[in-house]
Protein backbone atom coordinates (compact mmCIF):
# COMPACT_ATOMS: atom_id res chain seq x y z
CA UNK A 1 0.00 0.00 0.00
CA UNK A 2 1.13 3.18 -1.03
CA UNK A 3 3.22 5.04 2.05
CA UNK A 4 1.63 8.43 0.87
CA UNK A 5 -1.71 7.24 1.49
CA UNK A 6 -1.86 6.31 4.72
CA UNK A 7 -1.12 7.76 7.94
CA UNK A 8 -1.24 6.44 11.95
CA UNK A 9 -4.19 6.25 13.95
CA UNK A 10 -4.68 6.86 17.72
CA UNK A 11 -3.00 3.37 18.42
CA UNK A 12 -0.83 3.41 16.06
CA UNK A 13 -2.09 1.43 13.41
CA UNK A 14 -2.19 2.50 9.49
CA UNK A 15 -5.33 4.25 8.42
CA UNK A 16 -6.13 6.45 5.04
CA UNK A 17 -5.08 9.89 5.46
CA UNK A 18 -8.28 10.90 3.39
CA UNK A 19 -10.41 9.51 6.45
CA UNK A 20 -11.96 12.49 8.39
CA UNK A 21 -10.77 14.68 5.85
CA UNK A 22 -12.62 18.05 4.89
CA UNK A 23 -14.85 17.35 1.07
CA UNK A 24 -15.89 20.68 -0.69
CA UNK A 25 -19.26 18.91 -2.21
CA UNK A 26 -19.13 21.58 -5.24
CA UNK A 27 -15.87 23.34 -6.39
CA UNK A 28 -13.02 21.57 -4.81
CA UNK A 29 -13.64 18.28 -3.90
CA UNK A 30 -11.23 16.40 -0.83
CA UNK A 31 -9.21 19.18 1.24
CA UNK A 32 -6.32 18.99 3.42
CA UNK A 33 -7.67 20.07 6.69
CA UNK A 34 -10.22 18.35 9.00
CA UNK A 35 -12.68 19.96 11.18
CA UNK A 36 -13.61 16.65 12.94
CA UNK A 37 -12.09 13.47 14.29
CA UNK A 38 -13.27 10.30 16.26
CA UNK A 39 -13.45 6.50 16.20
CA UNK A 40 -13.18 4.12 13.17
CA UNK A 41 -13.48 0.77 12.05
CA UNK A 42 -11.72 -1.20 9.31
CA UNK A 43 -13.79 -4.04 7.50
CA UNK A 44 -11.83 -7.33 6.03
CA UNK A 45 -9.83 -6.32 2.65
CA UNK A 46 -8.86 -9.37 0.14
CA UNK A 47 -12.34 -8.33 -1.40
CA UNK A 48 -12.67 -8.61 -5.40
CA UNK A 49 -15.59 -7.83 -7.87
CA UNK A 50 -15.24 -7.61 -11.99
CA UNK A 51 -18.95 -6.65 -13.51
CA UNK A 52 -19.74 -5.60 -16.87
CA UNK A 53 -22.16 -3.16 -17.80
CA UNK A 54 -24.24 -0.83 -20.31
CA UNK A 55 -24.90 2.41 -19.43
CA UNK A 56 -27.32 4.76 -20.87
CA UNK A 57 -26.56 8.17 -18.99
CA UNK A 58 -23.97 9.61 -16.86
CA UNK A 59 -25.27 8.45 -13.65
CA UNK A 60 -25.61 4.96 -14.90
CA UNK A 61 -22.11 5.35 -15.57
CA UNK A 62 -20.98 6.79 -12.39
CA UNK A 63 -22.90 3.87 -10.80
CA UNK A 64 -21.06 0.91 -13.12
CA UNK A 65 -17.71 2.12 -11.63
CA UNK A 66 -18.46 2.33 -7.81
CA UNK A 67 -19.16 6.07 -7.70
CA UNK A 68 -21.29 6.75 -4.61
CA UNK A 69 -24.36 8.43 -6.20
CA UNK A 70 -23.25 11.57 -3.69
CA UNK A 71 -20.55 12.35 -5.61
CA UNK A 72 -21.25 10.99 -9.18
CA UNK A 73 -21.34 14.75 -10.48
CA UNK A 74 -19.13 16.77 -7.97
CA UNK A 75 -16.46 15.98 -10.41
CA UNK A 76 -17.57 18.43 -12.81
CA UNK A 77 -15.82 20.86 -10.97
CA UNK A 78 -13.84 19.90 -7.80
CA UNK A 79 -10.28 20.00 -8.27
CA UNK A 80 -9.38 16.98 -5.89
CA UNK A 81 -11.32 13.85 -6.45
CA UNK A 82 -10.29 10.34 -6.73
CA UNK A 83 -8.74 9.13 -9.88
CA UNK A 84 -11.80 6.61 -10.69
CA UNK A 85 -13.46 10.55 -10.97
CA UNK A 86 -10.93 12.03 -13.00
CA UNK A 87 -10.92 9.33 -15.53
CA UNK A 88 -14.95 9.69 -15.99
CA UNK A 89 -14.06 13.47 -16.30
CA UNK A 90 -11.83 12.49 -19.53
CA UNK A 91 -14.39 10.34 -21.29
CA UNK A 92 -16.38 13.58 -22.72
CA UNK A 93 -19.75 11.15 -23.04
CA UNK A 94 -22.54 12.77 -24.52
CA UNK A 95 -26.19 13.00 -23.89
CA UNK A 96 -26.79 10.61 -26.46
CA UNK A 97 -23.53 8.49 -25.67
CA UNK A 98 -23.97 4.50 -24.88
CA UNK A 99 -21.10 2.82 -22.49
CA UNK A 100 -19.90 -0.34 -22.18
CA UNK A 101 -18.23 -0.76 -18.28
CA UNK A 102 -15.84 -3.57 -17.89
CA UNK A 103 -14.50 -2.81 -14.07
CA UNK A 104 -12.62 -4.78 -11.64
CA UNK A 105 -12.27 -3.60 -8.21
CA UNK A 106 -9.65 -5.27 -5.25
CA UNK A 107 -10.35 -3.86 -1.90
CA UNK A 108 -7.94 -3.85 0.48
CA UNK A 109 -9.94 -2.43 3.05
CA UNK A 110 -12.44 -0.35 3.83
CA UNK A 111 -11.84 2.35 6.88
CA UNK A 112 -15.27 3.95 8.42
CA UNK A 113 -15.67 7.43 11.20
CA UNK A 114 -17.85 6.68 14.06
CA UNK A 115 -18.16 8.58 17.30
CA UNK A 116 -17.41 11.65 15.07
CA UNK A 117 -17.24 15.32 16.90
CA UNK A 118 -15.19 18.05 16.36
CA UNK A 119 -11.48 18.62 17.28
CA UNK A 120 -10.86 20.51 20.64
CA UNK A 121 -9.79 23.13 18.01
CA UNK A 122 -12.41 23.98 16.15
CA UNK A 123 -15.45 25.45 17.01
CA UNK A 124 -19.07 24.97 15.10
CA UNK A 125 -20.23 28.61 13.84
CA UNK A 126 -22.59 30.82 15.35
CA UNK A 127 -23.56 33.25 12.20
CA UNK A 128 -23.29 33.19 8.56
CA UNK A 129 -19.92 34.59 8.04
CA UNK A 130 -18.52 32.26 10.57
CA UNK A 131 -20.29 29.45 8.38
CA UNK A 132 -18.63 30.52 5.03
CA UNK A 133 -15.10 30.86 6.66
CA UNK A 134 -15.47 26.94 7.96
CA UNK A 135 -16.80 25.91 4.71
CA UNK A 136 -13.77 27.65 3.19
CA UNK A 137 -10.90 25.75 5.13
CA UNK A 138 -13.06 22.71 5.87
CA UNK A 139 -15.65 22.33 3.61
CA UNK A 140 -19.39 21.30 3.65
CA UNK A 141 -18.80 17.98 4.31
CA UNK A 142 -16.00 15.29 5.66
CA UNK A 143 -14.90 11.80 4.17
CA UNK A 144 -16.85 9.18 6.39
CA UNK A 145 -15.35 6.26 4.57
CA UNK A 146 -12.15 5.65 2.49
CA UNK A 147 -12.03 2.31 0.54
CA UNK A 148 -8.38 1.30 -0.45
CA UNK A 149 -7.45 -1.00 -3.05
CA UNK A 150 -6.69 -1.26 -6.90
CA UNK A 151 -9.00 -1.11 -10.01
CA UNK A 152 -9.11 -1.57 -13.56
CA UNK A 153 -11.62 0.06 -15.20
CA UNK A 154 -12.47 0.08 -19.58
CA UNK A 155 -15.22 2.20 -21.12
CA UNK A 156 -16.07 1.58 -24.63
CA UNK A 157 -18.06 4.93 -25.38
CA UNK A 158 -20.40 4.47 -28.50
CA UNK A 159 -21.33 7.55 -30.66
CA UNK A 160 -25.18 7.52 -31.51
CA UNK A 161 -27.74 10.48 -32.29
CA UNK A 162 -31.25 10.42 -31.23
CA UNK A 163 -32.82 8.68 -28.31
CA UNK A 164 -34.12 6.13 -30.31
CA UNK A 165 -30.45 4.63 -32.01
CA UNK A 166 -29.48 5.04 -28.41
CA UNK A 167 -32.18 2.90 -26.53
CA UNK A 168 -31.68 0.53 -29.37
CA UNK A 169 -28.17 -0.06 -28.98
CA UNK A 170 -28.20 -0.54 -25.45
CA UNK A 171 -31.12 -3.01 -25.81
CA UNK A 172 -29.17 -4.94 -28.19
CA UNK A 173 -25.91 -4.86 -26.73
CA UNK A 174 -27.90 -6.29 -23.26
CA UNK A 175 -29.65 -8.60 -25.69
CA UNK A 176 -26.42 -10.57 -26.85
CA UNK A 177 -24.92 -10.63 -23.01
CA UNK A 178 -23.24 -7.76 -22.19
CA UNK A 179 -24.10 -7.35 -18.52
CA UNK A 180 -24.05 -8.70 -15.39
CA UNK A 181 -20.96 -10.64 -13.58
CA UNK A 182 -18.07 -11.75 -15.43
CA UNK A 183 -17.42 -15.68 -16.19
CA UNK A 184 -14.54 -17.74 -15.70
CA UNK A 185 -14.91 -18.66 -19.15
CA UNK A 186 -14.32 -15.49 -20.24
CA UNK A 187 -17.08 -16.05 -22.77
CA UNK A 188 -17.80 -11.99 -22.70
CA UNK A 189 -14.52 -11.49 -24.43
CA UNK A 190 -15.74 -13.66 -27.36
CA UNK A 191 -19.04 -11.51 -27.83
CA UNK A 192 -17.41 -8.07 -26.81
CA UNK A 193 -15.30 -8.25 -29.66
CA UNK A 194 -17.91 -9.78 -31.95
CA UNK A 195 -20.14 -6.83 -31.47
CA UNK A 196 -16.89 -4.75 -31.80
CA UNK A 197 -15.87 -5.63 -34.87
CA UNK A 198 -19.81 -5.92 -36.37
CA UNK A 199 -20.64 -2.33 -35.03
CA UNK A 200 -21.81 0.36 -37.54
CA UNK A 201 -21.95 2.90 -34.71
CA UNK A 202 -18.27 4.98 -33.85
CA UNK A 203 -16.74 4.22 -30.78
CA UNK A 204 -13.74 4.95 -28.28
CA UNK A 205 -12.34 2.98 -26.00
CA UNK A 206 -9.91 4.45 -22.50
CA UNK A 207 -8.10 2.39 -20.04
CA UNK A 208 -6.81 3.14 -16.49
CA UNK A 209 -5.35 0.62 -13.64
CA UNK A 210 -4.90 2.31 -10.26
CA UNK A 211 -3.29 0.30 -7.00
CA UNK A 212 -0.13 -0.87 -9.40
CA UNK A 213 2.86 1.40 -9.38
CA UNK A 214 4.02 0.18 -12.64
CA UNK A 215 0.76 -0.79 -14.49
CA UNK A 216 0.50 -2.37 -18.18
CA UNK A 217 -2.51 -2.35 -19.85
CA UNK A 218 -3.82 -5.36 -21.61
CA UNK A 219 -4.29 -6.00 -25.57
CA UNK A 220 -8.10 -4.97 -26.63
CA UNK A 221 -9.00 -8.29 -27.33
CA UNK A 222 -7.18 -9.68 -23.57
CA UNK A 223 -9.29 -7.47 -21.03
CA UNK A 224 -12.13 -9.19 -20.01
CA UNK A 225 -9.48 -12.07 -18.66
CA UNK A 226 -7.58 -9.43 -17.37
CA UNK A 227 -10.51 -7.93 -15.30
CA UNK A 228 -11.15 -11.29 -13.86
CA UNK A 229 -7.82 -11.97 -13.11
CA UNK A 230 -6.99 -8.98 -11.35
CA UNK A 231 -7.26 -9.68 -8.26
CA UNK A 232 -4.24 -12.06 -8.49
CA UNK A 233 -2.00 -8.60 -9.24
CA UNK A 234 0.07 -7.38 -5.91
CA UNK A 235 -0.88 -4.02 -5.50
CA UNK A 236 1.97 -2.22 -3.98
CA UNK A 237 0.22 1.40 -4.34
CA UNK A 238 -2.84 1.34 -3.29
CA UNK A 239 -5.39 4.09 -3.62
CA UNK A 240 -8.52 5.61 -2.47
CA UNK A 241 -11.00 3.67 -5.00
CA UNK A 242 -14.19 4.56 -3.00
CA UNK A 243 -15.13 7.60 -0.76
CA UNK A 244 -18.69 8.73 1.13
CA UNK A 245 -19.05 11.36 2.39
CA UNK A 246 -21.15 13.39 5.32
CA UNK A 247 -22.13 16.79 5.92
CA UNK A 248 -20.43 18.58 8.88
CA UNK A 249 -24.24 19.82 10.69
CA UNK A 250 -24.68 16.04 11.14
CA UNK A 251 -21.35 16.22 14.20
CA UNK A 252 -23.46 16.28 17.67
CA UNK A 253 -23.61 19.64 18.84
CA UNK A 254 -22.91 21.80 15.56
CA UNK A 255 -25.85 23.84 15.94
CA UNK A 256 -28.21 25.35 13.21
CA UNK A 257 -26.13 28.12 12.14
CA UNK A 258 -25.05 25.40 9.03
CA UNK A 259 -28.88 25.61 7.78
CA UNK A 260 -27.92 28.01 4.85
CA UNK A 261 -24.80 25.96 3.75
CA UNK A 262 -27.08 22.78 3.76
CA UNK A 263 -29.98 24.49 1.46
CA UNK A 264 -27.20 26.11 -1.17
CA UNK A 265 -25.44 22.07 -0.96
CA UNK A 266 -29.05 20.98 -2.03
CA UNK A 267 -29.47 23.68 -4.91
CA UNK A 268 -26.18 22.50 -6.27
CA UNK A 269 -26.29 18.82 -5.83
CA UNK A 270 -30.19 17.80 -5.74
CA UNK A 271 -30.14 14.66 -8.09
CA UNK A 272 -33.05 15.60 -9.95
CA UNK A 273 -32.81 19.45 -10.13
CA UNK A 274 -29.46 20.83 -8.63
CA UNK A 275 -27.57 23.66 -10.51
CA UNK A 276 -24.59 20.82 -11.27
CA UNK A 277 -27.14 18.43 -13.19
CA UNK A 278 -27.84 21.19 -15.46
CA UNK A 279 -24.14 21.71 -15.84
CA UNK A 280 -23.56 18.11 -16.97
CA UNK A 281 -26.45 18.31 -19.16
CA UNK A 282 -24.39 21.30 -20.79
CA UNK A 283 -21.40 19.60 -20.53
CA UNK A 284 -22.64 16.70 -22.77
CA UNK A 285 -24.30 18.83 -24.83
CA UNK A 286 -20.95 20.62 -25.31
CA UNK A 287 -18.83 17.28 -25.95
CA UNK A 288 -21.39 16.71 -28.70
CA UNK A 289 -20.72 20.58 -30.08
CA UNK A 290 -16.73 19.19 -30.08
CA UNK A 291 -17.68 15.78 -31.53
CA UNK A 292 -19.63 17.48 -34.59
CA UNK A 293 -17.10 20.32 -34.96
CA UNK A 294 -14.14 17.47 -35.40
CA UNK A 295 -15.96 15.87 -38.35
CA UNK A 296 -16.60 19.36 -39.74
CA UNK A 297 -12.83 20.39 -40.34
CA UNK A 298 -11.89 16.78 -40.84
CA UNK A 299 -14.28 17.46 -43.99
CA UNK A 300 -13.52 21.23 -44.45
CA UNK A 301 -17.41 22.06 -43.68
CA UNK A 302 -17.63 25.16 -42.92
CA UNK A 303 -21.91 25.48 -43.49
CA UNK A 304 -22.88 25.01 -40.11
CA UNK A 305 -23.38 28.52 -38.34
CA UNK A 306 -26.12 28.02 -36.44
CA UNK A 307 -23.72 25.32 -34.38
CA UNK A 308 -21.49 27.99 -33.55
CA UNK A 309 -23.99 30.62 -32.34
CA UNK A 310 -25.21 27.86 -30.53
CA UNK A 311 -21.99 26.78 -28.54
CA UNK A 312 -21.88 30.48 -27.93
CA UNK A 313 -24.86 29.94 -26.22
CA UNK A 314 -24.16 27.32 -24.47
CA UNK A 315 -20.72 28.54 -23.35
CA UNK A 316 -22.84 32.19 -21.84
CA UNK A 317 -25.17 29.10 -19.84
CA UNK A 318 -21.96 27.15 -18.61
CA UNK A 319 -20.45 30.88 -17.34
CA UNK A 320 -23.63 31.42 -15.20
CA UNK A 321 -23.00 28.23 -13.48
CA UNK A 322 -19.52 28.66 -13.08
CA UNK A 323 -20.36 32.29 -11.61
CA UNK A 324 -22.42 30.68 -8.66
CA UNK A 325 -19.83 28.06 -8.11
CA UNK A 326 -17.56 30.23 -8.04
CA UNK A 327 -19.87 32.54 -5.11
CA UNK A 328 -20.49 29.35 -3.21
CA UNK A 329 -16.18 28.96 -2.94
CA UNK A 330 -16.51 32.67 -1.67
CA UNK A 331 -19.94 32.51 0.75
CA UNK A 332 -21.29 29.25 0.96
CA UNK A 333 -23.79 30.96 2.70
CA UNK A 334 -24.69 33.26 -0.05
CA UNK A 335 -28.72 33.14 -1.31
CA UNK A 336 -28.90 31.86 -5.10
CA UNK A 337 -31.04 32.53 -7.87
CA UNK A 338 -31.87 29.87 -10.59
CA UNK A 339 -30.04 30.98 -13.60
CA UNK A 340 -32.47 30.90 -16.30
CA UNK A 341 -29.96 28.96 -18.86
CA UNK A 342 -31.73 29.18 -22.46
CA UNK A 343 -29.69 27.26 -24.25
CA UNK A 344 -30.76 24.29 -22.51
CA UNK A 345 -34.04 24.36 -23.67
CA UNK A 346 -32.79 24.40 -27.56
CA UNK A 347 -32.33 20.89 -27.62
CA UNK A 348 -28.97 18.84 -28.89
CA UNK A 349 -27.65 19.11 -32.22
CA UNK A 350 -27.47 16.01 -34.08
CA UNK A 351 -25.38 15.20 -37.74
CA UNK A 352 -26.51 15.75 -40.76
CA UNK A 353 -25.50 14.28 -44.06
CA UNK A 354 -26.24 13.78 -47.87
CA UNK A 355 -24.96 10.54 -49.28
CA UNK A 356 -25.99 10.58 -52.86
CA UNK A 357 -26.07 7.32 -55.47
CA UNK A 358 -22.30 6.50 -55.69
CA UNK A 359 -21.17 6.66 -59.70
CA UNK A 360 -19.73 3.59 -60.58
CA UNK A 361 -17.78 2.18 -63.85
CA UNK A 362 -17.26 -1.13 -65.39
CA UNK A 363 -18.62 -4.52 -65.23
CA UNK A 364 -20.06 -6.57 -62.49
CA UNK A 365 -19.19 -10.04 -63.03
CA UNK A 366 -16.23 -10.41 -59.56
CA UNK A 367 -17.22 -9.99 -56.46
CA UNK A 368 -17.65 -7.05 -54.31
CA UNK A 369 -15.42 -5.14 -52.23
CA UNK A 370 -16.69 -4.91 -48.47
CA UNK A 371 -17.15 -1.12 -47.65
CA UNK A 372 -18.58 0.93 -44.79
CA UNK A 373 -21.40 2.93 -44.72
CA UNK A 374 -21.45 6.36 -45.16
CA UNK A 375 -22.90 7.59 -42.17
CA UNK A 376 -20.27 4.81 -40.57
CA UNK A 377 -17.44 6.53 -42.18
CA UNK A 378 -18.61 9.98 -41.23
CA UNK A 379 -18.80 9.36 -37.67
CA UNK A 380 -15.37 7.30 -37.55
CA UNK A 381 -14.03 10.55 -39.50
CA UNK A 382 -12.51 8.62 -41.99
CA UNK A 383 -10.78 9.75 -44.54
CA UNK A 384 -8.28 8.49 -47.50
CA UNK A 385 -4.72 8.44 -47.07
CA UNK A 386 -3.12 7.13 -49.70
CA UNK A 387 -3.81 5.72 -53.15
CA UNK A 388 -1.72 3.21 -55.44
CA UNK A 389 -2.33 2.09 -58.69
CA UNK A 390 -1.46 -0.30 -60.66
CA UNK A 391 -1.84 -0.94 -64.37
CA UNK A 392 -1.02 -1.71 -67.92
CA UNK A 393 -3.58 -2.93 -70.90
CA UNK A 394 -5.96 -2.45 -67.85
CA UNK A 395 -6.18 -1.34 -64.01
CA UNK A 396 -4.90 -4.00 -62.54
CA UNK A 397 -4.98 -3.17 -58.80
CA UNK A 398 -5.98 -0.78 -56.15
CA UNK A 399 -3.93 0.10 -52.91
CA UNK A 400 -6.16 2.36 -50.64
CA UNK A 401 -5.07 3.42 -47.10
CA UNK A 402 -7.73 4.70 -44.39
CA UNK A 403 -7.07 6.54 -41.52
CA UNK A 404 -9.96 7.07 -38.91
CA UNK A 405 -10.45 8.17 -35.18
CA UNK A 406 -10.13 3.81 -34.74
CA UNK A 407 -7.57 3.14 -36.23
CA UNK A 408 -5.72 2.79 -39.98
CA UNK A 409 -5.72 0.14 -42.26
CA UNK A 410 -4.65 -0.29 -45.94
CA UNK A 411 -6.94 -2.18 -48.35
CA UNK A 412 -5.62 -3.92 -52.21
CA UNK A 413 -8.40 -4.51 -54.34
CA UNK A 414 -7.27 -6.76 -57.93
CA UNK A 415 -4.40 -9.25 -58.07
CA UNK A 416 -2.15 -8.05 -60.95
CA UNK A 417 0.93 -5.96 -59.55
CA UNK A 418 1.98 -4.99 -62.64
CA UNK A 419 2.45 -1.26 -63.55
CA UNK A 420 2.87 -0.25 -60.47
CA UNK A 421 2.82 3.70 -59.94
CA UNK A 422 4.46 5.73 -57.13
CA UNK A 423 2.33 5.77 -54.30
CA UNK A 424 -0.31 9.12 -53.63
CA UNK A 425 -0.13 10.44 -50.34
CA UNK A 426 -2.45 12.75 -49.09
CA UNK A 427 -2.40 14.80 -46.13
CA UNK A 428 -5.32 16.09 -43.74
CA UNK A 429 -7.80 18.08 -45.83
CA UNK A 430 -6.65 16.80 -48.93
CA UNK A 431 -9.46 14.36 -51.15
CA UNK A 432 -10.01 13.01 -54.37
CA UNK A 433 -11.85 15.57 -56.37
CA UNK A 434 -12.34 14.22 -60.24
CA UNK A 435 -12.21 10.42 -61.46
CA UNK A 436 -11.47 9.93 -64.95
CA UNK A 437 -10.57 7.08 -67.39
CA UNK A 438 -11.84 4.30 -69.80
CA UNK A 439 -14.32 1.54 -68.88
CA UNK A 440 -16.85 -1.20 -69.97
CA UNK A 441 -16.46 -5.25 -68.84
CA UNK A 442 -13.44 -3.79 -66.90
CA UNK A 443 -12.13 -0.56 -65.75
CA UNK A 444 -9.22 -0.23 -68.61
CA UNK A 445 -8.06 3.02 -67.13
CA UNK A 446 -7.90 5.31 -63.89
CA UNK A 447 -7.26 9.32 -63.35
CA UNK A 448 -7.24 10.68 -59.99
CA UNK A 449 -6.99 14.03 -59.42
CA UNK A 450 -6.75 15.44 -55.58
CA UNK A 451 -8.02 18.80 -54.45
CA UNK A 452 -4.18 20.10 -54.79
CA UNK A 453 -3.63 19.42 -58.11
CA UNK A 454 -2.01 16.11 -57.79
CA UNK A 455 -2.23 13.65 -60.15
CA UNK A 456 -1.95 9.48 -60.52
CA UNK A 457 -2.98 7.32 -63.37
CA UNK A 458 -2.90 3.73 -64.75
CA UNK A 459 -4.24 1.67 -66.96
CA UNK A 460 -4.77 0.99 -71.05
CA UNK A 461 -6.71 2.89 -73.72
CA UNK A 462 -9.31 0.12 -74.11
CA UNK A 463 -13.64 0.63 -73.21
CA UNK A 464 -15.28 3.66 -73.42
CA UNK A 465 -14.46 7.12 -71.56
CA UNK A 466 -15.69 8.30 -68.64
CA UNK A 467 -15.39 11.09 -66.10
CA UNK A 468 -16.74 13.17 -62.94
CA UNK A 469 -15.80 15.48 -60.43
CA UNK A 470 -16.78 15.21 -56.63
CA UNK A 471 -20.19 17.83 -56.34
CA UNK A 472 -19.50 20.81 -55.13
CA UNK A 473 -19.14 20.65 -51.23
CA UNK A 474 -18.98 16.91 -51.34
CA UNK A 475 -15.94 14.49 -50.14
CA UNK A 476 -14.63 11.10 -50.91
CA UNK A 477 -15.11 8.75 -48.04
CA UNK A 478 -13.97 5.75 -49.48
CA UNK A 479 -13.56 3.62 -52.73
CA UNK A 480 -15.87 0.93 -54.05
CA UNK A 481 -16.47 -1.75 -56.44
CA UNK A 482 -15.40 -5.43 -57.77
CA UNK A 483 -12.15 -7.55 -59.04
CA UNK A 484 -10.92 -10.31 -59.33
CA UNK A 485 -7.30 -10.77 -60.63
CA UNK A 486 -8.15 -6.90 -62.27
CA UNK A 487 -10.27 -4.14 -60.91
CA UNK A 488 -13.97 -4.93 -62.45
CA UNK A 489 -16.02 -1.97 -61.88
CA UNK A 490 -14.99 0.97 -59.69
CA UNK A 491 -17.41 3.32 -57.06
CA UNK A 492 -17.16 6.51 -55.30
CA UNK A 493 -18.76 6.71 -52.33
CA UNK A 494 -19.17 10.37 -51.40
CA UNK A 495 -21.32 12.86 -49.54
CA UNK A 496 -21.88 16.05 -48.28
CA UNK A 497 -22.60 17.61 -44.15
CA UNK A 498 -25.41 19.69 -43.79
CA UNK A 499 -26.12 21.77 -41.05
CA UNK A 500 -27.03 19.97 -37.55
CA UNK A 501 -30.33 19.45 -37.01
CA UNK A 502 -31.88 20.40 -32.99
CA UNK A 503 -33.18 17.92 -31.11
CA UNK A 504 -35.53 17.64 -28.39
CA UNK A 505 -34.23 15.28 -25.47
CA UNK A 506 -37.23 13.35 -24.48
């Protein structure tokens, strides 16, 4: 266990210097000093869970991961919270976001206050002003338990758009097994990655192990089996992987002077109403602002600019907030007004896109190339990095490289290597713009042009001409078509953003 952690009780034995602790329930989260002391009692350690779980909201997801439902959105804004809070902080989920929760948890102990009063020190307020300066150096609250241990936690975060692609990827995801306890078997693995590598909608996925002072995290396709075996891992740093906490006017004899700190604690952290839901309703709103803004210069749309009058918007709402937070850090005490927050009532702004009829050129008798969807690619933010081709009497081959927010992969379409031309890189913003060549049982001959004036070309002089350029604020997502031991029949698949479309959440 982790020296820095832990500190010596009243008889001398090790206990978690968090225990007792001041908590700031809405800007800054654990503090060094301590208003109260008392009693404790440890419970057994050597305890060990792994679950797996799909959440539908924030507080589902704060729930998945051991997040006493207290705290689950005091991390919006306090500075010093547990790293399991941090870590949620990072994953930027949306409103309309879907998780997956794989989370192991190895306790080695769980430390609890009883017979709690305040230090000889310290004395419980008598006014308002009194109140505000203890809430300052001690805070609203103090930490009433501090669980030690280790955890590994993964969150696949799925991208969808409306309520509806939401509910029905949760249901379905729930539908083929994933949730509930872990098995031995480590059957989970088998259908996580299934539904992984079958999924049409974009997803992330972050890692962190805490309790390890030199952790490794596993391979994707490893981490169920490492979840359920890690409770065999030493952990030679433990950490704080659970607090609860309990406001101060619950000590015996701390009077009613606290009344006013205990009503503004309620108007920020109500679970239903309080100030800070609204701010993580902004705050996904505002990930999804960033998430649609990312495929819009990935693209070079610039069409959209109702979005930015919008983030204006919702940046003016998130200010408000952050003014009263910032009040309650200077008079806890202080009497707070609603903000009125209009932007919240505009709904959530959800993609748009045009993805016209590909062209297409040649003959159809190979097979077909596997491709993505265009909505698929959109979301992923995919893009074409490089082009090859290859080609003599005809087009022989096709060498197309991806890159996405996933990952990149290179795909060779047609067998014949011959005539092989230098290979077309092209960099961020740059896309195929006008396809030109000969055609008619095969594709005889390819012309690529990029939107810089590049150039590559292959092929013979046989079929019939052909040619088009990419619409008018359209893109290239990807390439298309057949082959065999040449390239059959070739297919653009393009299309074009539109401005986001405002949603109602239901």
């Amino acid at each position: 266990m982790a020296d820095s952690e832990m500190t010596r009780g009243r008889g001398d034995e090790p206990i978690p210097k968090r225990l007792f602790a001041g908590y700031d329930s809405v800007l800054r989260g654990m503090l060094p000093a301590s208003a109260v002391t008392g009693e404790h009692a440890q419970s057994d350690g050597g305890i060990a869970s792994a679950h797996i779980q799909v959440c539908e909201s924030l507080q589902e997801l704060a729930q998945a991961l051991d997040i006493d439902a207290s705290l689950s959105v005091s991390y919006l804004k306090a500075a010093s919270v547990t790293a399991k809070m941090e870590f949620v902080k990072k994953l930027n989920v949306t409103a309309r976001s879907v998780t997956i929760v794989v989370h192991a948890n190895h306790k080695v102990g769980t430390w609890s206050v009883k017979d709690v009063r305040l230090k000889d020190n310290v004395k419980a307020p008598t006014n308002d002003d009194e109140a505000a300066d203890f809430v300052q150096y001690y805070g609203d609250s103090f930490i009433s338990s501090v669980t030690m241990g280790g955890e590994y936690y993964a969150v696949y975060t799925f991208h969808t758009e409306t309520r509806e692609e939401q509910t029905s990827l949760a249901t379905s995801l729930k539908g083929k097994g994933i949730a509930g306890g872990l098995t031995v078997e480590g059957d989970v693995q088998v259908k996580l990655s299934e539904i992984l590598k079958q999924s049409t909608t974009a997803w992330t996925l972050q890692e962190e192990i805490t309790g390890i002072a030199y952790p490794q995290l596993p391979p994707q396709d490893k981490l169920v089996q490492f979840a359920l075996d890690f409770s065999k891992q030493k952990l030679d740093a433990a950490v704080p992987t659970d607090i609860k906490v309990q406001g101060h006017e619950g000590v015996p004899g701390f009077g009613r002077k606290f009344l006013k700190v205990v009503k503004n604690r309620r108007y920020f952290m109500d679970p239903e109403d309080g100030l800070l839901q609204s701010l993580a309703r902004l705050t996904a709103v505002r990930n999804q602002i960033d998430w649609l803004k990312r495929i819009y210069d990935r693209y070079n749309y610039t069409g959209d600019a109702a979005l930015i009058d919008f983030e204006r918007a919702v940046l003016k709402d998130v200010k408000e907030i952050n003014g009263q937070i910032a009040d309650w850090g200077i008079d806890a005490t202080t009497t707070f007004k609603p903000p009125a927050l209009p932007s919240l009532a505009k709904g959530e702004p959800v993609l748009q896109y045009d993805a016209p009829q590909p062209p297409a050129w040649g003959g159809a008798e190979a097979g077909p190339w596997e491709t993505m969807s265009p909505g698929e690619a959109i979301k992923n933010r995919v893009r074409i990095q490089a082009l090859r081709l290859f080609g003599a009497e005809y087009l022989n081959r096709i060498e197309v490289d991806y890159t996405s927010d996933k990952r990149q992969w290179s795909e060779a379409h047609g067998a014949n290597t011959g005539g092989a031309q230098p290979r077309l890189s092209l960099e961020d913003g740059r896309f195929p713009v006008r396809f030109e060549g000969r055609a008619q049982r095969f594709v005889d001959r390819l012309k690529v042009t990029i939107s810089d004036g590049r150039v590559t070309e292959a092929g013979g002089n046989g079929g019939t001409p052909f040619g088009w350029s990419v619409p008018e604020g359209s893109f290239v997502l990807a390439l298309a078509g057949r082959s065999g031991s040449v390239v059959d029949q070739l297919s653009i698949v393009y299309a074009n953003l539109k401005a986001a479309k405002m949603v109602q959440p239901l």
